[in-house]
N, C-alpha and C. Protein backbone atom coordinates (compact mmCIF):
# COMPACT_ATOMS: atom_id res chain seq x y z
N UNK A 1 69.21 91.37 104.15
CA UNK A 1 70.12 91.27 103.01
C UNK A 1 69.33 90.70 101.82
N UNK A 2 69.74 91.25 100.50
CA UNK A 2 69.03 90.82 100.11
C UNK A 2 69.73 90.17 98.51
N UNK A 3 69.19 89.25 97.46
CA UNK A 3 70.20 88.38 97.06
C UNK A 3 71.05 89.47 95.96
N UNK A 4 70.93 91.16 95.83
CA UNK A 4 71.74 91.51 95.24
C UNK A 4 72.47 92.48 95.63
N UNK A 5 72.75 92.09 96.86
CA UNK A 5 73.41 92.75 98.21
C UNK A 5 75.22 92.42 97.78
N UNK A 6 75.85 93.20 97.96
CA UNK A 6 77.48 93.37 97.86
C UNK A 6 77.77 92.74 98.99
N UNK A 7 79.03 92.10 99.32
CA UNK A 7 79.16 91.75 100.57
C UNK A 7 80.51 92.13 101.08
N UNK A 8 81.14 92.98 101.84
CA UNK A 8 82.49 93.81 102.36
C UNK A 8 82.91 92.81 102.54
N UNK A 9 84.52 92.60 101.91
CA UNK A 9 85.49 91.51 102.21
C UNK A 9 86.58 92.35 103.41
N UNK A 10 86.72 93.64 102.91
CA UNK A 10 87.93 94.28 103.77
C UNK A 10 87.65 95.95 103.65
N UNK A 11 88.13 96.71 104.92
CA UNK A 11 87.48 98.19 104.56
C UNK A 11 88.89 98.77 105.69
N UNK A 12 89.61 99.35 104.85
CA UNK A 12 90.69 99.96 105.84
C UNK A 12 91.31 101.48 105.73
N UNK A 13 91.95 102.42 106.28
CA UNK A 13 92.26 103.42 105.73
C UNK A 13 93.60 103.27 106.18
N UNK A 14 94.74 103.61 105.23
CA UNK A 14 95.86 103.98 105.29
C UNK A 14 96.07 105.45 104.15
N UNK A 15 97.33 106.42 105.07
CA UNK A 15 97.54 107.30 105.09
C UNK A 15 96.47 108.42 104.43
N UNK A 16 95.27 108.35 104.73
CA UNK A 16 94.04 109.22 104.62
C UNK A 16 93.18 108.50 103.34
N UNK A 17 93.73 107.28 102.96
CA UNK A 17 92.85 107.11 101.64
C UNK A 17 92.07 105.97 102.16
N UNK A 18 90.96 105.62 102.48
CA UNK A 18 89.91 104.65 102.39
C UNK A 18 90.11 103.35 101.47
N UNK A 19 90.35 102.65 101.53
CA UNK A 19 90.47 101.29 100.75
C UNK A 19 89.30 100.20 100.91
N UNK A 20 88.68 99.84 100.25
CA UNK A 20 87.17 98.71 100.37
C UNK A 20 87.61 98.07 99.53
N UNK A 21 86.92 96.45 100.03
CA UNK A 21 86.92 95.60 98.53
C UNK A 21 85.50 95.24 99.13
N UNK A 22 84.86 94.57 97.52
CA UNK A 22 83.54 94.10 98.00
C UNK A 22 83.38 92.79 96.99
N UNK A 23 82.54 92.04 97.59
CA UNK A 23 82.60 90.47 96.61
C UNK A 23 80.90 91.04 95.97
N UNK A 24 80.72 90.97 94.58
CA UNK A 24 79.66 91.30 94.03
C UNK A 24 79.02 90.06 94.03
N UNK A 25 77.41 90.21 93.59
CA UNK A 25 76.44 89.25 93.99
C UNK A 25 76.40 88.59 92.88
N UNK A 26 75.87 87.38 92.67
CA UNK A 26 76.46 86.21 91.70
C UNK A 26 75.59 86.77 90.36
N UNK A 27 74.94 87.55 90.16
CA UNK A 27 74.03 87.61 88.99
C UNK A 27 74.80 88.95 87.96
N UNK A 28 75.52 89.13 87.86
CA UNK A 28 76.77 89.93 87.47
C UNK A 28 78.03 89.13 86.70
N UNK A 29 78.61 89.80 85.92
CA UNK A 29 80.21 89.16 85.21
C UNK A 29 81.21 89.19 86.31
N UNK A 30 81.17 90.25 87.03
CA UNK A 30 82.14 90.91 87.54
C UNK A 30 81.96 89.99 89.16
N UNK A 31 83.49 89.68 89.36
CA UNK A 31 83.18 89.03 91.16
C UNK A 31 83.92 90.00 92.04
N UNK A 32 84.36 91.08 92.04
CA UNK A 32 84.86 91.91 92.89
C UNK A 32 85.19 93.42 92.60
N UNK A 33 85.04 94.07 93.80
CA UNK A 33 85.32 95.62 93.38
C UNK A 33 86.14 96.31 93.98
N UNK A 34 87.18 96.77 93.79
CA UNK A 34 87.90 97.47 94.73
C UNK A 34 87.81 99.20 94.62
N UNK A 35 87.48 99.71 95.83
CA UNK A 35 87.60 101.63 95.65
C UNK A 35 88.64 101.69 96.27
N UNK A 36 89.01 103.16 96.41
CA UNK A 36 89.67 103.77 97.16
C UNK A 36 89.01 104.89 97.26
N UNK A 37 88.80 105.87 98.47
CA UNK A 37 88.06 106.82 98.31
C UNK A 37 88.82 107.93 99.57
N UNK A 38 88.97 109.05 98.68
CA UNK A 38 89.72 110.31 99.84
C UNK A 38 88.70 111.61 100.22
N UNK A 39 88.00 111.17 101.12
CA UNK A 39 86.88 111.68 102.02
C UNK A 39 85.71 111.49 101.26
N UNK A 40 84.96 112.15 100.28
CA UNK A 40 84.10 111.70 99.37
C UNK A 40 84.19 111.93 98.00
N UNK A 41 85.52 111.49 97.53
CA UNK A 41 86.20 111.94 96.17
C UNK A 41 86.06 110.20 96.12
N UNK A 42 86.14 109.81 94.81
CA UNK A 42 87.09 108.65 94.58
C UNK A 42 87.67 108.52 93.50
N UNK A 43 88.87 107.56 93.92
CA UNK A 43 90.04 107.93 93.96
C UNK A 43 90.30 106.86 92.56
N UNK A 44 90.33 105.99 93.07
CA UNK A 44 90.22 104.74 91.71
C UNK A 44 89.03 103.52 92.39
N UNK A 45 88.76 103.13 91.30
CA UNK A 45 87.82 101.86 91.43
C UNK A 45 88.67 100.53 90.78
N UNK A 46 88.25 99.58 90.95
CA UNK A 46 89.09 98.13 89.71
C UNK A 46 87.80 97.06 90.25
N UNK A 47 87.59 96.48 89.16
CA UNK A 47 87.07 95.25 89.07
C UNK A 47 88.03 94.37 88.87
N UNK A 48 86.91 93.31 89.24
CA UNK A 48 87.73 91.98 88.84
C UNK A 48 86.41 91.06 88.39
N UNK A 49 87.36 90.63 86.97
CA UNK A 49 86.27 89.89 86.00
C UNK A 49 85.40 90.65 85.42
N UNK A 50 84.22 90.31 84.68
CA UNK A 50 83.20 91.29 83.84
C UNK A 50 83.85 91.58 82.48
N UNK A 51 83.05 92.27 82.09
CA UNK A 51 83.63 92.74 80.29
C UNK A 51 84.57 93.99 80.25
N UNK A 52 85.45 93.78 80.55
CA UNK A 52 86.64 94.38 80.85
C UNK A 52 86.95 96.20 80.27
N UNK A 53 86.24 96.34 78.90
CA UNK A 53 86.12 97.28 78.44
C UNK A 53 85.36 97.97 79.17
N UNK A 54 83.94 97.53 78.99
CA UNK A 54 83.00 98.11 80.09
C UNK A 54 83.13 98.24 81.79
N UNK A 55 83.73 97.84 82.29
CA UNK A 55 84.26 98.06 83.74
C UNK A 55 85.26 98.60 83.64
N UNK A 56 86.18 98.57 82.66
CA UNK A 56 86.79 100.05 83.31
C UNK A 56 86.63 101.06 82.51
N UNK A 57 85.45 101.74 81.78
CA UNK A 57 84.62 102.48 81.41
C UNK A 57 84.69 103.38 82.56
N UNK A 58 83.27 102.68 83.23
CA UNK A 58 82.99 102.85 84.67
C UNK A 58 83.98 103.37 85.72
N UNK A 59 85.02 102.71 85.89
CA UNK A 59 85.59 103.04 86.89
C UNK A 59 86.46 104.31 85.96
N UNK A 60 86.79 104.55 84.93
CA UNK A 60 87.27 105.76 84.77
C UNK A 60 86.39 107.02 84.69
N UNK A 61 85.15 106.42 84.17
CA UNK A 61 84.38 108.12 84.40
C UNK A 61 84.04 108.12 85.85
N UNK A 62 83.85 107.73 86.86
CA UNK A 62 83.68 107.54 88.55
C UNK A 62 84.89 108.37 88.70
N UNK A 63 85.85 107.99 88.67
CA UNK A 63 87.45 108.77 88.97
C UNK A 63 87.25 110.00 89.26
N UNK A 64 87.34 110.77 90.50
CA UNK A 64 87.30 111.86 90.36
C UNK A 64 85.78 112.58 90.98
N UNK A 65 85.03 111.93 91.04
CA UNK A 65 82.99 112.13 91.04
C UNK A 65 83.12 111.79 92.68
N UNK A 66 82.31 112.45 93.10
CA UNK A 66 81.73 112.55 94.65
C UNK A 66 80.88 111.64 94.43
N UNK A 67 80.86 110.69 95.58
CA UNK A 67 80.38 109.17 95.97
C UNK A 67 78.79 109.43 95.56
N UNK A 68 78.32 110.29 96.32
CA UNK A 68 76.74 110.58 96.33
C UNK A 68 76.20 110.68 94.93
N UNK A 69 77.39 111.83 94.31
CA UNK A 69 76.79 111.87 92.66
C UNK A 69 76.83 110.31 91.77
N UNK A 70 77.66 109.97 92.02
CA UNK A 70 77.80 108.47 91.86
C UNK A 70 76.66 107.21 92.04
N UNK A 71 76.60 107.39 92.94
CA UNK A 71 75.35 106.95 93.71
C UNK A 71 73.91 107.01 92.61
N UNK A 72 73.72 108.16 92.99
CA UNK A 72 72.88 108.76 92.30
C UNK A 72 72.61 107.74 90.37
N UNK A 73 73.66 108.00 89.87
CA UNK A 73 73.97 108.10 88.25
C UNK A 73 73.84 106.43 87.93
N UNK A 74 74.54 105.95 89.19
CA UNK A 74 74.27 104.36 88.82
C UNK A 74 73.32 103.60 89.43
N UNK A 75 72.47 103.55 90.41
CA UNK A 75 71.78 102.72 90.95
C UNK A 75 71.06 102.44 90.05
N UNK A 76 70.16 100.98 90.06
CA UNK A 76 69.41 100.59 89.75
C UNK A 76 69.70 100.57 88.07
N UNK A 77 70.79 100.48 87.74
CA UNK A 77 71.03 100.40 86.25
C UNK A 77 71.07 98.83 85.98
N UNK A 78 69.97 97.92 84.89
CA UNK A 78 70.06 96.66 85.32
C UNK A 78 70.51 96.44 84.05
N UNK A 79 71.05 94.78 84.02
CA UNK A 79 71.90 93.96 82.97
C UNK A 79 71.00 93.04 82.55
N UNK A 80 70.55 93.16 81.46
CA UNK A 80 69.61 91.69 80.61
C UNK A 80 68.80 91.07 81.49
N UNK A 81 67.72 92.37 82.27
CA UNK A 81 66.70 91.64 83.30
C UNK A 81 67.29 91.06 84.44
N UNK A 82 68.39 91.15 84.81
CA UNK A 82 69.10 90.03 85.92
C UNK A 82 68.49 90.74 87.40
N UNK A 83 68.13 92.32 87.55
CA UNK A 83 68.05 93.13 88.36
C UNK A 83 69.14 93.40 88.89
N UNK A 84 70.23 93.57 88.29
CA UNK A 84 71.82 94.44 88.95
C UNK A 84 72.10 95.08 87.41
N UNK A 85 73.72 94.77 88.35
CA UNK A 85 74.42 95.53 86.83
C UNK A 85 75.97 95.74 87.74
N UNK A 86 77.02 95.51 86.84
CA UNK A 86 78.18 96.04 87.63
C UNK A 86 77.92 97.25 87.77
N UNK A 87 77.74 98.42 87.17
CA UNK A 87 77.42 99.69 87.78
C UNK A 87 76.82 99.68 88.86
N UNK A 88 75.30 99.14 89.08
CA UNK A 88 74.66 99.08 90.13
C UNK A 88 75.04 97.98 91.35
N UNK A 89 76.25 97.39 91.40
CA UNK A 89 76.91 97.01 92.09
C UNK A 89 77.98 97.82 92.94
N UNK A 90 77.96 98.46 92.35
CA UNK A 90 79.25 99.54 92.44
C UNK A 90 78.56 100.79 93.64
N UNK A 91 77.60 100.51 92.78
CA UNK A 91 76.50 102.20 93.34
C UNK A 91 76.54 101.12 94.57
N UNK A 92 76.16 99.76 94.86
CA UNK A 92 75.04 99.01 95.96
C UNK A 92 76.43 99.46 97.33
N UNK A 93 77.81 98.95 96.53
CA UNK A 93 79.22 99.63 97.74
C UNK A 93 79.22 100.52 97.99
N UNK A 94 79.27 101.65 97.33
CA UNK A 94 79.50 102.84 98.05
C UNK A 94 78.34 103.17 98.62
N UNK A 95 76.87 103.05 98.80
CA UNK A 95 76.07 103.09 99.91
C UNK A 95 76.41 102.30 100.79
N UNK A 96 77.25 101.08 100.88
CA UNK A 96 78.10 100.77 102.14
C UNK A 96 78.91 101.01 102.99
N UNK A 97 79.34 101.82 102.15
CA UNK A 97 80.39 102.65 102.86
C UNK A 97 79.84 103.94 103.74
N UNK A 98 78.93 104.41 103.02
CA UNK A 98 78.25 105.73 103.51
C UNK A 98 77.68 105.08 105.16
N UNK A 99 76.88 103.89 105.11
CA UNK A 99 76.25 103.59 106.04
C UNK A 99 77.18 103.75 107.29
């Protein structure tokens, strides 16, 4: 693990939709993420905390985008040298999920 590792609080599926929350790593605005994801669609995202405009930016252009392309578009996107980024927090969950 490593210190900008996401950490799964809860991962459940009810009536076919995937539900995750994840506690983001301290070098970020944002302290939590919630998806929902219906097979590899997703469905909605929500933060909690961060610059509010900008997170749900994010989670509205994601809406709709296959996890992988997702994946892809955000990793490694970093915030003022910190080496994350709520995006790349986001990207770091849904490779959790995949695993």
């Amino acid at each position: 693990m490593d210190i900008y590792d996401v950490i799964l609080l809860s991962d459940r599926t009810e009536n076919g939709i995937r539900k995750a929350s994840f506690q983001t790593c301290d070098m970020v605005c944002s302290s939590r993420i919630d998806i929902e994801l219906e097979g590899d669609i997703i469905r909605r995202i929500q933060y909690t905390d961060g610059c509010h405009g900008n997170t749900q930016g994010v989670a509205a252009l994601c809406t709709g985008q296959r996890v992988d392309e997702v994946i892809s578009r955000l990793s490694g996107i970093d915030c003022h040298a910190r080496g994350t980024s709520c995006p790349d927090q986001l990207a770091r969950a849904l490779k959790a999920l995949q695993a």
